[in-house]
C-alpha atoms as a PDB file:
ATOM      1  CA  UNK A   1     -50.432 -28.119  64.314  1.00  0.00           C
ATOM      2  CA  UNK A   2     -47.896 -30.103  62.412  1.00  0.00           C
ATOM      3  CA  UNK A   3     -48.874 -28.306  59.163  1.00  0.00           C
ATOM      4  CA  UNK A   4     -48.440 -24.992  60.448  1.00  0.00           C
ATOM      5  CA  UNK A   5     -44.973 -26.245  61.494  1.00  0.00           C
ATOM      6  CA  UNK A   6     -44.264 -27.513  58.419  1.00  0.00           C
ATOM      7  CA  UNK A   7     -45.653 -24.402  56.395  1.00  0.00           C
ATOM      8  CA  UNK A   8     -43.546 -21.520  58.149  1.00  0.00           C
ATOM      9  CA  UNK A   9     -40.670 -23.947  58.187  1.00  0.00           C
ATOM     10  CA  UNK A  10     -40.891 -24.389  54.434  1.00  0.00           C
ATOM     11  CA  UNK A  11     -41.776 -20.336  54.415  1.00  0.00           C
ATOM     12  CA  UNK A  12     -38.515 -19.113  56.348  1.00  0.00           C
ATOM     13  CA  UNK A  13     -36.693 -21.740  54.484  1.00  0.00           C
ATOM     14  CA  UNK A  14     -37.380 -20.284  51.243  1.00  0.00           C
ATOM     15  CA  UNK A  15     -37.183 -16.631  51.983  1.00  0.00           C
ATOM     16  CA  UNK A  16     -33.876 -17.096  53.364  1.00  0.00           C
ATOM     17  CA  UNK A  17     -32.695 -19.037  50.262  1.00  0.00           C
ATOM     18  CA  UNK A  18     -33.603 -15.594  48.228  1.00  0.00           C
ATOM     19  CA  UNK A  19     -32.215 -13.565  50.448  1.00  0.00           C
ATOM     20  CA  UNK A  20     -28.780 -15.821  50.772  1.00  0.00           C
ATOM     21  CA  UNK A  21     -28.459 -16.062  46.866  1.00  0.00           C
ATOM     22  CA  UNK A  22     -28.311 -11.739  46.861  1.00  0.00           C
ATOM     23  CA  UNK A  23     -26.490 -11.722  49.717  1.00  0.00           C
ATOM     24  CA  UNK A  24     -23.271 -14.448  47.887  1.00  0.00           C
ATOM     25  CA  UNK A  25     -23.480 -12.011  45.124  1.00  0.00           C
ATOM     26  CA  UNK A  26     -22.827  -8.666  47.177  1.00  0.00           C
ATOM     27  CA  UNK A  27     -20.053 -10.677  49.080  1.00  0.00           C
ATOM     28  CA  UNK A  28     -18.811 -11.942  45.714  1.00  0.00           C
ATOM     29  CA  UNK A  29     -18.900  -8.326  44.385  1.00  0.00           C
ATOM     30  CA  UNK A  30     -17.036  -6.594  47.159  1.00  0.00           C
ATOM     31  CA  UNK A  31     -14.903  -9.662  47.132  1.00  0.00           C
ATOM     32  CA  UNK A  32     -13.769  -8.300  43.993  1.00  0.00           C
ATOM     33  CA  UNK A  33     -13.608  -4.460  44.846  1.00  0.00           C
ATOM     34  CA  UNK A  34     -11.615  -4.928  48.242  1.00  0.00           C
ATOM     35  CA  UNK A  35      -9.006  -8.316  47.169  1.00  0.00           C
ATOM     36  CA  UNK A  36      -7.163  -9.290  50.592  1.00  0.00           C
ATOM     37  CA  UNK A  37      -3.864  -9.151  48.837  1.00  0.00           C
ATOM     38  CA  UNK A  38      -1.507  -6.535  47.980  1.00  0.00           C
ATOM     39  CA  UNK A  39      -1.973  -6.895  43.904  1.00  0.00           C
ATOM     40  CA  UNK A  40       1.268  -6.357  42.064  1.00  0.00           C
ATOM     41  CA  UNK A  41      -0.564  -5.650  38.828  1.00  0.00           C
ATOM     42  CA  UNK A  42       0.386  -2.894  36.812  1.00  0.00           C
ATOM     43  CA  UNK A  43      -2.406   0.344  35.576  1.00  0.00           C
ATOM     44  CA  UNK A  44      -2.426   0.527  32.230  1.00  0.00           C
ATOM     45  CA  UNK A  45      -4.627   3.691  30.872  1.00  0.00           C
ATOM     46  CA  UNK A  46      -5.852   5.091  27.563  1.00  0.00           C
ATOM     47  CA  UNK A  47      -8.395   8.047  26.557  1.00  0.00           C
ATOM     48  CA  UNK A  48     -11.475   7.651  24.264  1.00  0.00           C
ATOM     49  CA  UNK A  49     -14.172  10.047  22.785  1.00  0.00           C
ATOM     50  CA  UNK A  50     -17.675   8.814  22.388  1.00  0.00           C
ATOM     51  CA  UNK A  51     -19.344  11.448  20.394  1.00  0.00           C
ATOM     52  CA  UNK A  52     -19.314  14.110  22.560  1.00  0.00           C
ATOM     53  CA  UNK A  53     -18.125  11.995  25.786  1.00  0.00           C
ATOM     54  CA  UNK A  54     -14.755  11.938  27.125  1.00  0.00           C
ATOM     55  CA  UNK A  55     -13.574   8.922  29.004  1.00  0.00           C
ATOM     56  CA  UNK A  56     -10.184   8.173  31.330  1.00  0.00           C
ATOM     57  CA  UNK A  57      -9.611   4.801  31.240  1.00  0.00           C
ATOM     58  CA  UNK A  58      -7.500   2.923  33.623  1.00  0.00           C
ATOM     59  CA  UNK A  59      -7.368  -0.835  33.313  1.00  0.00           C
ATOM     60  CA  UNK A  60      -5.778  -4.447  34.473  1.00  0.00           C
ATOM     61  CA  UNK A  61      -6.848  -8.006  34.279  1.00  0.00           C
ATOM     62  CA  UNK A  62      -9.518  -7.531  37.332  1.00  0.00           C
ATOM     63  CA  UNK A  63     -10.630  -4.191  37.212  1.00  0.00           C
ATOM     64  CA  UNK A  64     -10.968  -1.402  34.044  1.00  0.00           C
ATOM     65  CA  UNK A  65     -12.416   1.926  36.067  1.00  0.00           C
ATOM     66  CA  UNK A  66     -13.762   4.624  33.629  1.00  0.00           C
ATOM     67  CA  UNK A  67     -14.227   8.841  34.561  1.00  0.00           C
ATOM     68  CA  UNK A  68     -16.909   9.465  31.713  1.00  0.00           C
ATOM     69  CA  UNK A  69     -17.454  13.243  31.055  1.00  0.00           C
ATOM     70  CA  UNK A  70     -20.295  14.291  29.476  1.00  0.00           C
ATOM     71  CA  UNK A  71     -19.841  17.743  27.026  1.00  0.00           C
ATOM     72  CA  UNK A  72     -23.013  18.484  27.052  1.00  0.00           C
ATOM     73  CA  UNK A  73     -24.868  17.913  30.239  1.00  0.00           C
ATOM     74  CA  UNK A  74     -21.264  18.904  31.822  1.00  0.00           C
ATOM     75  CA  UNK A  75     -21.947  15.441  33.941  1.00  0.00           C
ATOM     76  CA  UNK A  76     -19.441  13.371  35.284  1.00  0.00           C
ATOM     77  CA  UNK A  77     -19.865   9.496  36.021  1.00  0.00           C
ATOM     78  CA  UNK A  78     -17.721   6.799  37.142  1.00  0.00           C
ATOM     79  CA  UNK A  79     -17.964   3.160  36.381  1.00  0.00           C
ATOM     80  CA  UNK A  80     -16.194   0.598  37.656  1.00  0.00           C
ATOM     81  CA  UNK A  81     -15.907  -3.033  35.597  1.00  0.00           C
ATOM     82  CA  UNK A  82     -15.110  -6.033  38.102  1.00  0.00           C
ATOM     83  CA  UNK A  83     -13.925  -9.223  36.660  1.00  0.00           C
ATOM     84  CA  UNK A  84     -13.052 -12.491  37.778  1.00  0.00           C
ATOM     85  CA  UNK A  85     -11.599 -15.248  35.148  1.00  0.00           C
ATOM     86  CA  UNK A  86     -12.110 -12.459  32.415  1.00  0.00           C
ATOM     87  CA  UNK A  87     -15.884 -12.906  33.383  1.00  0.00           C
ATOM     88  CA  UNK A  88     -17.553  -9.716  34.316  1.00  0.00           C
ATOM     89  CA  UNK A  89     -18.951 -10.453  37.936  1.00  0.00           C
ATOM     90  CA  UNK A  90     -19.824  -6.501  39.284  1.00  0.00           C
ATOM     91  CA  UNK A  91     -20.414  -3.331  37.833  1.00  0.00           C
ATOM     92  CA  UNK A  92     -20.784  -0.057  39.930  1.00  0.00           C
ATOM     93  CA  UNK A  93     -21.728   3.470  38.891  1.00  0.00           C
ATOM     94  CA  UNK A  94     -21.173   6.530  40.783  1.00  0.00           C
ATOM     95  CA  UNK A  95     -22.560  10.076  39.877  1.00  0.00           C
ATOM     96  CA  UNK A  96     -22.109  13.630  41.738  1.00  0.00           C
ATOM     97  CA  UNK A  97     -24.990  15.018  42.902  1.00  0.00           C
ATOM     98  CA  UNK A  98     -24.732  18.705  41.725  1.00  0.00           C
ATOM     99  CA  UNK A  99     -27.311  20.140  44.804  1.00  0.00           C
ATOM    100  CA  UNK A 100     -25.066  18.499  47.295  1.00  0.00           C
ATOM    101  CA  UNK A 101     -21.213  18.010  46.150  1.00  0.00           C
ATOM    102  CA  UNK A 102     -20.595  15.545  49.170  1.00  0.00           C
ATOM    103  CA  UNK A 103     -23.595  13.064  48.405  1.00  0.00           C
ATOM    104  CA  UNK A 104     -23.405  10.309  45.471  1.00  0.00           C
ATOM    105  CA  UNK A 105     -25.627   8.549  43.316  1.00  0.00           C
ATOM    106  CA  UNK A 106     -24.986   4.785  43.038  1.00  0.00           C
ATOM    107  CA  UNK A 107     -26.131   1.748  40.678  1.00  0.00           C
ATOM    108  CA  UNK A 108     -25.183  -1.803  41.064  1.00  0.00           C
ATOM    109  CA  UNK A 109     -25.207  -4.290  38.406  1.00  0.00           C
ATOM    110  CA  UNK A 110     -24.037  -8.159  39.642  1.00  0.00           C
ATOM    111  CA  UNK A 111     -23.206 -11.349  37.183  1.00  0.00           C
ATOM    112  CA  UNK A 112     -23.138 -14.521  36.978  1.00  0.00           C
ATOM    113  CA  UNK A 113     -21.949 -16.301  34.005  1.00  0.00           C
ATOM    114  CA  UNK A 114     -21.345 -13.301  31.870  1.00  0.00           C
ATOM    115  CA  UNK A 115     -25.545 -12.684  32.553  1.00  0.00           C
ATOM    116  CA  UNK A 116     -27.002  -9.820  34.472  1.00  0.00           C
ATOM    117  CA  UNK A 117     -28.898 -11.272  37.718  1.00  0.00           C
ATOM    118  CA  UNK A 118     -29.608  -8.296  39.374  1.00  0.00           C
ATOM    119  CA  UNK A 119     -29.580  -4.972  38.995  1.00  0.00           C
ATOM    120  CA  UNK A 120     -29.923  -2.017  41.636  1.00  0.00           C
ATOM    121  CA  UNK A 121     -30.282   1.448  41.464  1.00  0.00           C
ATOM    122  CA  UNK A 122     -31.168   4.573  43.707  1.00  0.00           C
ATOM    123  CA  UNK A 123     -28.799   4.391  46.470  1.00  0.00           C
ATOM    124  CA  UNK A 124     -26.830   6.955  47.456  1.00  0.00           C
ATOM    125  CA  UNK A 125     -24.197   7.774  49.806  1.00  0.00           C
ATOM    126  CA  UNK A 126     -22.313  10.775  51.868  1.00  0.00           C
ATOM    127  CA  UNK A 127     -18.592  10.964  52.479  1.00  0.00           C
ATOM    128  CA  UNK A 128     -19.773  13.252  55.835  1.00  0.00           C
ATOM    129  CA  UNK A 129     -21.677  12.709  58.669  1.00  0.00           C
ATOM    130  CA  UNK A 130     -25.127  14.572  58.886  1.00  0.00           C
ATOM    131  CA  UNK A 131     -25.364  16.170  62.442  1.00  0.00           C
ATOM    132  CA  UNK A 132     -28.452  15.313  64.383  1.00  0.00           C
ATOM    133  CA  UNK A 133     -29.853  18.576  63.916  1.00  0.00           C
ATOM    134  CA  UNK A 134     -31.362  17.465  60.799  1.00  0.00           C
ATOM    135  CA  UNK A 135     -34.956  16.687  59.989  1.00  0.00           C
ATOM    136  CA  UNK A 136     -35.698  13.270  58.489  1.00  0.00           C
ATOM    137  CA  UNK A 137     -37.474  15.629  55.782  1.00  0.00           C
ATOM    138  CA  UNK A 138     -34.096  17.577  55.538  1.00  0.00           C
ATOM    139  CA  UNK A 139     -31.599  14.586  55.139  1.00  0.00           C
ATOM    140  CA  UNK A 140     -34.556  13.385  52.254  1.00  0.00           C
ATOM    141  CA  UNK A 141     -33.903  16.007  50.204  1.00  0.00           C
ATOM    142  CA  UNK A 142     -30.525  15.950  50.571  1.00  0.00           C
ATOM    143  CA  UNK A 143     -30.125  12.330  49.259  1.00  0.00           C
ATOM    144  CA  UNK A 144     -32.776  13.378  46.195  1.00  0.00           C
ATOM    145  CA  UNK A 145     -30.991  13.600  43.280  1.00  0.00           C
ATOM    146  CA  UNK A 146     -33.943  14.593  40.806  1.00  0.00           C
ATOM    147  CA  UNK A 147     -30.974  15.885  37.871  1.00  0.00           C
ATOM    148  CA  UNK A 148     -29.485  12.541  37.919  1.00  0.00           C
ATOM    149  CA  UNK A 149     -29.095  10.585  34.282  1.00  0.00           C
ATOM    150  CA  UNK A 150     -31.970   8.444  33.285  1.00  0.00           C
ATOM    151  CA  UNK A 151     -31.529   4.846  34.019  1.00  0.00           C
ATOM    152  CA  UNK A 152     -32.617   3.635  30.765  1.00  0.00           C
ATOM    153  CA  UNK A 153     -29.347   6.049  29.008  1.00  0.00           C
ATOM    154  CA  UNK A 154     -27.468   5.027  32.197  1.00  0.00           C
ATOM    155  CA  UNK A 155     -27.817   0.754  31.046  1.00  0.00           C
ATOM    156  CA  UNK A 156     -27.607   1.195  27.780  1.00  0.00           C
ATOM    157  CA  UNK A 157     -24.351   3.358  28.178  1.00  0.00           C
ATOM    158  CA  UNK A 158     -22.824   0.827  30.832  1.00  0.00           C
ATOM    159  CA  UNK A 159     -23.184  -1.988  28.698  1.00  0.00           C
ATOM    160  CA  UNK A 160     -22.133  -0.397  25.169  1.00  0.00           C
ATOM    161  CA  UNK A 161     -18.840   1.230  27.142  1.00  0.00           C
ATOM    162  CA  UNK A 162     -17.830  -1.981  28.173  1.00  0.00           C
ATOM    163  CA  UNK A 163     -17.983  -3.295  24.673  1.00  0.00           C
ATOM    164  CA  UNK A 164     -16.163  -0.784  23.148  1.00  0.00           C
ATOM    165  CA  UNK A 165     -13.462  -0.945  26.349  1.00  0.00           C
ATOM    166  CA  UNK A 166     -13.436  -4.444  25.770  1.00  0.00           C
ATOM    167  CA  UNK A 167     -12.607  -4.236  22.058  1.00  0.00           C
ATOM    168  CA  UNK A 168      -9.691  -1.231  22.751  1.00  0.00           C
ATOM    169  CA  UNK A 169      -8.162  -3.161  25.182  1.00  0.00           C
ATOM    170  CA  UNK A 170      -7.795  -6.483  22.567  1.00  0.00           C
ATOM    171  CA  UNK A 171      -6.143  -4.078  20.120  1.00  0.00           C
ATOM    172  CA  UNK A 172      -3.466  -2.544  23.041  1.00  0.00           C
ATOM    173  CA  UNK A 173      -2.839  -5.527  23.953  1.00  0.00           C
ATOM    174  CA  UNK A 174      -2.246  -7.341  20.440  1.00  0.00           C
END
């Protein structure tokens, strides 16, 4: 009897200690997307071209939020950098979903000492409310986003961006 104590006490323990660790870095994250004071900060913003991408820039010292349009594909993705300390701590991605203009496609990438912990992707989101005429089957397909970009393009873009943004941003601000 004791050992079965013991044993689901040292279980729910341990679970919960995962489960805290990704919870601190969501709280962290939004944290750092929602700050509790009014920031004075100015926007600074800049354009690039990466081959055939276009990218709006708009930057300070805790945030640089990119609109990346893609010539070819005629895509449109938005990636937000969050930094704390000039330590990246959260990125977020956000892409239209052409079938259904109201739903988007998220990924999550969280930090911790400049290293990628955890990544996420496949949620997404609609700025309406579904009426409760819908099948389950219905609202389904309406949050299936088969056109989306690959995620393999989708990290290696993310990462190689914020590079490049990194390295604009030292020369603006020399």
């Amino acid at each position: 009897m004791k050992f079965r104590f013991l044993f689901f006490f040292v279980l729910f323990n341990s679970t919960n200690a995962f489960a805290q660790s990704d919870s601190m870095l969501v709280n962290e994250a939004w944290t750092l997307m929602h700050p509790q004071e009014n920031s004075s900060i100015g926007v600074d913003s800049f354009n690039l071209k990466l081959d055939s991408i276009y990218v709006n820039v708009k930057y300070n010292t805790t945030k640089i939020i990119t609109n990346n349009f893609f010539k070819n594909s005629a895509r449109s993705i938005i990636i937000e950098y969050y930094f704390k300390r000039d330590s990246i701590k959260y990125i977020q991605t956000s892409e239209k979903n052409f079938n259904r203009p109201n739903f988007d496609y998220f990924s999550h990438y969280y930090f911790q000492n400049d290293t990628l912990v955890k990544d996420d992707h496949g949620s997404s989101r609609s700025n309406v409310q579904l009426g409760v005429s819908y099948t389950l089957d219905e609202i389904s397909k309406m949050h299936s986003y088969p056109n989306r970009i690959d995620y393999a393009f989708l990290n290696k873009y993310v990462f190689t961006l914020l590079a490049k943004l990194k390295l604009e941003i030292q020369l603006i601000n020399k």
